[in-house]
C-alpha atoms as a PDB file:
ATOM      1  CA  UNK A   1     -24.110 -23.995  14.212  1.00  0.00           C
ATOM      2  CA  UNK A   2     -26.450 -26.627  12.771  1.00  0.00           C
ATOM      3  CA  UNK A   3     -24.881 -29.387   9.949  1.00  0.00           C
ATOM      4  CA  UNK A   4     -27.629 -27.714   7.775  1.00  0.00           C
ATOM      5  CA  UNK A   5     -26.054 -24.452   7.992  1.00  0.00           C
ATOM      6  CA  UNK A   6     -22.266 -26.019   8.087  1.00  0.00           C
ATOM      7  CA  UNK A   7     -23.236 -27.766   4.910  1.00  0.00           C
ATOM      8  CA  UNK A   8     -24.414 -24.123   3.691  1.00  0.00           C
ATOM      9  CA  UNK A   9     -20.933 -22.607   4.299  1.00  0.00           C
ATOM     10  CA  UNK A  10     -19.451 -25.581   2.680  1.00  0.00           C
ATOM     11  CA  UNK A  11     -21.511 -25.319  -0.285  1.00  0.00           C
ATOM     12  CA  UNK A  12     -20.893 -21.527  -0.583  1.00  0.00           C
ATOM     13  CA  UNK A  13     -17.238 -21.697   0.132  1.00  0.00           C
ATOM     14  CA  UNK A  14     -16.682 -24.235  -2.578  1.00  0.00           C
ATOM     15  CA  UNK A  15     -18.454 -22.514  -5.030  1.00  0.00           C
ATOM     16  CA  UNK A  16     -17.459 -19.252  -4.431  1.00  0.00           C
ATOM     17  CA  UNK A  17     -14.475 -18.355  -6.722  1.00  0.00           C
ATOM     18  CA  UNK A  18     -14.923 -21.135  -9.124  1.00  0.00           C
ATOM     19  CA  UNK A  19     -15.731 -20.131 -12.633  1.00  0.00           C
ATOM     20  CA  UNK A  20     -20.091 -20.244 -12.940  1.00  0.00           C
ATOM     21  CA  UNK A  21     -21.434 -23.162 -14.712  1.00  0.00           C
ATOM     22  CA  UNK A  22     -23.348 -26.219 -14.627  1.00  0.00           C
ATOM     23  CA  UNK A  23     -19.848 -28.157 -14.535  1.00  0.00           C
ATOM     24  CA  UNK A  24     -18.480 -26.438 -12.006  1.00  0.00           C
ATOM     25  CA  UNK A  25     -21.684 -25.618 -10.194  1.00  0.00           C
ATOM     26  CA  UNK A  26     -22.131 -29.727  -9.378  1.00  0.00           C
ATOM     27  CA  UNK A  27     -18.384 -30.185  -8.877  1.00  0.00           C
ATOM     28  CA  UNK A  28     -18.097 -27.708  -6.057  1.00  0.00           C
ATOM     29  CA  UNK A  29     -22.065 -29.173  -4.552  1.00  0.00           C
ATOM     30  CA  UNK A  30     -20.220 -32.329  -4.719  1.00  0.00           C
ATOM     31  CA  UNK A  31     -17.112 -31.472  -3.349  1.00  0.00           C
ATOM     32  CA  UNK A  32     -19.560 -29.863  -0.473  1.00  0.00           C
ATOM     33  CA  UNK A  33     -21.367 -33.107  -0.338  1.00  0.00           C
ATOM     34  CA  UNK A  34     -18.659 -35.391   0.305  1.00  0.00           C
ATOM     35  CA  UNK A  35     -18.017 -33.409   3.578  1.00  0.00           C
ATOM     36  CA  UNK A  36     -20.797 -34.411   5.282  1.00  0.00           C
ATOM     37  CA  UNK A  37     -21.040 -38.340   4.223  1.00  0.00           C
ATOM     38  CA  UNK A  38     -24.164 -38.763   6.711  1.00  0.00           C
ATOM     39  CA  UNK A  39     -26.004 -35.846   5.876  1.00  0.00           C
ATOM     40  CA  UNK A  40     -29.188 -36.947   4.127  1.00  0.00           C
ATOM     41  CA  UNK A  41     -31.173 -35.734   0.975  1.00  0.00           C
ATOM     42  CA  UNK A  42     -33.233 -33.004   2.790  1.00  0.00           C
ATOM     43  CA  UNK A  43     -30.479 -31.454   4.527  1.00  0.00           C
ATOM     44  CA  UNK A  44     -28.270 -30.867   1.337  1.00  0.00           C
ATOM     45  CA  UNK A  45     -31.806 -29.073  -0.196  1.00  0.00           C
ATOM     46  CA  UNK A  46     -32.122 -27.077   2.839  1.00  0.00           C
ATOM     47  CA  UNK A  47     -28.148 -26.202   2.868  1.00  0.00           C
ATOM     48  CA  UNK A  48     -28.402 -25.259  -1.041  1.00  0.00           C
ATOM     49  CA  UNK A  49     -31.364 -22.572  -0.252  1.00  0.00           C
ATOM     50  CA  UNK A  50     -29.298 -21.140   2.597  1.00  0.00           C
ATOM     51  CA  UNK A  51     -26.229 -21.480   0.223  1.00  0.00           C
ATOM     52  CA  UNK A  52     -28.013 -19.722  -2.504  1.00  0.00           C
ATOM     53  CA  UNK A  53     -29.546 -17.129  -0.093  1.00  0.00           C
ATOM     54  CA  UNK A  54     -26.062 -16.134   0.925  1.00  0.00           C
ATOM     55  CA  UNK A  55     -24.964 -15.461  -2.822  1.00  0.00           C
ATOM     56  CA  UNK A  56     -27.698 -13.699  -3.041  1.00  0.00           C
ATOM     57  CA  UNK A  57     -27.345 -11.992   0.043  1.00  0.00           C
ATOM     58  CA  UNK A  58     -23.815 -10.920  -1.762  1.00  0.00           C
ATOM     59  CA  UNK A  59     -25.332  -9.955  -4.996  1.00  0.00           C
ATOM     60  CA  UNK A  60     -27.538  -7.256  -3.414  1.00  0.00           C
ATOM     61  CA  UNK A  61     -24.159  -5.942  -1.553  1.00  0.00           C
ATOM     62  CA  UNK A  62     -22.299  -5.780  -4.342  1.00  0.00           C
ATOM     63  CA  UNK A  63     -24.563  -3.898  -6.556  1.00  0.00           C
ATOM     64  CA  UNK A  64     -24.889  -1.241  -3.460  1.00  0.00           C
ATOM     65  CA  UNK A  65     -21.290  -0.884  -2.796  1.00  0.00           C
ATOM     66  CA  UNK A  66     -21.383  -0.340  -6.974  1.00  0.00           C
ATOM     67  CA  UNK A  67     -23.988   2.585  -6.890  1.00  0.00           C
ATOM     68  CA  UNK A  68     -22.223   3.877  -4.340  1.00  0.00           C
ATOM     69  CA  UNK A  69     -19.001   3.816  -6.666  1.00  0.00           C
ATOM     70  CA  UNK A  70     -20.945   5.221  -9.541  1.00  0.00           C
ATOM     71  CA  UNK A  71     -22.317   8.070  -7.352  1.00  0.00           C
ATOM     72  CA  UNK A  72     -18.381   9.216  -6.294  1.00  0.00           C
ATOM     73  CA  UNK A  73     -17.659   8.949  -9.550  1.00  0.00           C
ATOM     74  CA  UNK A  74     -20.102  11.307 -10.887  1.00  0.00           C
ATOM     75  CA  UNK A  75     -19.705  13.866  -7.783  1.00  0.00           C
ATOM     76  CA  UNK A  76     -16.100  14.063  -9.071  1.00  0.00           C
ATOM     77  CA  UNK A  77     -17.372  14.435 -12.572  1.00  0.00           C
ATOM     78  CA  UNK A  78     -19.197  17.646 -11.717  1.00  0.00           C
ATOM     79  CA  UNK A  79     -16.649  19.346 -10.003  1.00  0.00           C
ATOM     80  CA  UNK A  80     -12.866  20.270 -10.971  1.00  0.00           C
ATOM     81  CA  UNK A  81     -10.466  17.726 -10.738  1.00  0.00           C
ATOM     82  CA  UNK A  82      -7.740  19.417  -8.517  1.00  0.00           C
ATOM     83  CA  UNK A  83     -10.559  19.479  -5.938  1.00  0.00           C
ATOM     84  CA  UNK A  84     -10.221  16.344  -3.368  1.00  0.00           C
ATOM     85  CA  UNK A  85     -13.416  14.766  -2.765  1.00  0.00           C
ATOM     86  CA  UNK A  86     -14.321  16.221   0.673  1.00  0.00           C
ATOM     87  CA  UNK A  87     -13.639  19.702  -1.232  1.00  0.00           C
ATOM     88  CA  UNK A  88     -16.201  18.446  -4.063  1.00  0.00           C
ATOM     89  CA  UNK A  89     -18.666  17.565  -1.297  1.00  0.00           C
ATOM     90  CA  UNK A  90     -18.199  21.323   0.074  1.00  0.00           C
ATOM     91  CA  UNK A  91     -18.604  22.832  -2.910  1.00  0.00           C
ATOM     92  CA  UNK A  92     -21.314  20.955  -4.038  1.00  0.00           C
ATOM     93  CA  UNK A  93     -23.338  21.033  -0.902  1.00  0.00           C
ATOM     94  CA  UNK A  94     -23.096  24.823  -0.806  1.00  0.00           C
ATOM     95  CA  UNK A  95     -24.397  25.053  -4.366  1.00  0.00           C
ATOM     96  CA  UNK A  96     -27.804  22.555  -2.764  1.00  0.00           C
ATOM     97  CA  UNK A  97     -26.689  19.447  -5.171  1.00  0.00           C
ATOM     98  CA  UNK A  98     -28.642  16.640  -3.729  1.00  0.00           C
ATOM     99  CA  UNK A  99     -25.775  14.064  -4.599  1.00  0.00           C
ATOM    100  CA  UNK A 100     -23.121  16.213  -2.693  1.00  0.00           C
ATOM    101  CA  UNK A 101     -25.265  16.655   0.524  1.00  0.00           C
ATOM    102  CA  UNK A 102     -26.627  12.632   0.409  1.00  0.00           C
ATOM    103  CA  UNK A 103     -22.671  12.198   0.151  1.00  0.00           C
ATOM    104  CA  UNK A 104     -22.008  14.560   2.924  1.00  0.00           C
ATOM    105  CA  UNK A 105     -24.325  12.794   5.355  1.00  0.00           C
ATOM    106  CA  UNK A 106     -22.632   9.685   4.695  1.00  0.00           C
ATOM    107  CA  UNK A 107     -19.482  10.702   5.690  1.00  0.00           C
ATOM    108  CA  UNK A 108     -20.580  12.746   8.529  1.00  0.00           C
ATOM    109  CA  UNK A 109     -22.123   8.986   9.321  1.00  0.00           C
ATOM    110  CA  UNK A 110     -18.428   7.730   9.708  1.00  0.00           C
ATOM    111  CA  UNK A 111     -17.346  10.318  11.323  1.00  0.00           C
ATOM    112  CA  UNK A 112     -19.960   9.785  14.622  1.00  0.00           C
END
């Protein structure tokens, strides 16, 4: 691993879990910084894009894994609640509902 992308994982490990702002946002850079005393200028800039692509990186994740959530959620919503959820799938992928059977291949995807 290059300093650039050590400085990166620095960066993103000191921010991550601190409270967002500019405050904290500089404090945890810093705190990054201080790491790598002979790193110059243009490394720390090309450590915060990779930095900041990783958070993004996570962003995008986390909004999947919370569609994914949402779409369980309303699966169970449509079906009677002393059904468990592979029952729900059943049910619902014998009646042709398109969330049931996109929910069915996925777990037929874990299964192989």
């Amino acid at each position: 691993m290059s300093t650039v992308h050590e400085m990166a994982t620095a960066i993103f490990k000191e921010l991550d879990g601190r409270e967002p702002g500019p405050e904290t946002t500089q404090a945890g850079i810093e705190d990054a910084m201080r790491q790598f005393p002979e790193a110059t200028v243009a490394e720390f800039k090309r450590a915060t894009d990779i930095a900041r692509g990783m958070f993004h990186a996570r962003a995008e994740k986390t909004k999947q894994e919370v569609a994914a959530l949402e779409a369980g959620m309303e699966l169970m919503r449509r079906y009677p609640a002393g059904k468990t959820f592979g029952e729900a799938v059943a049910l619902g992928v014998a009646a042709g509902d398109s969330l049931a059977i996109a929910a069915d291949a996925k777990l037929r995807s874990f299964r192989n």
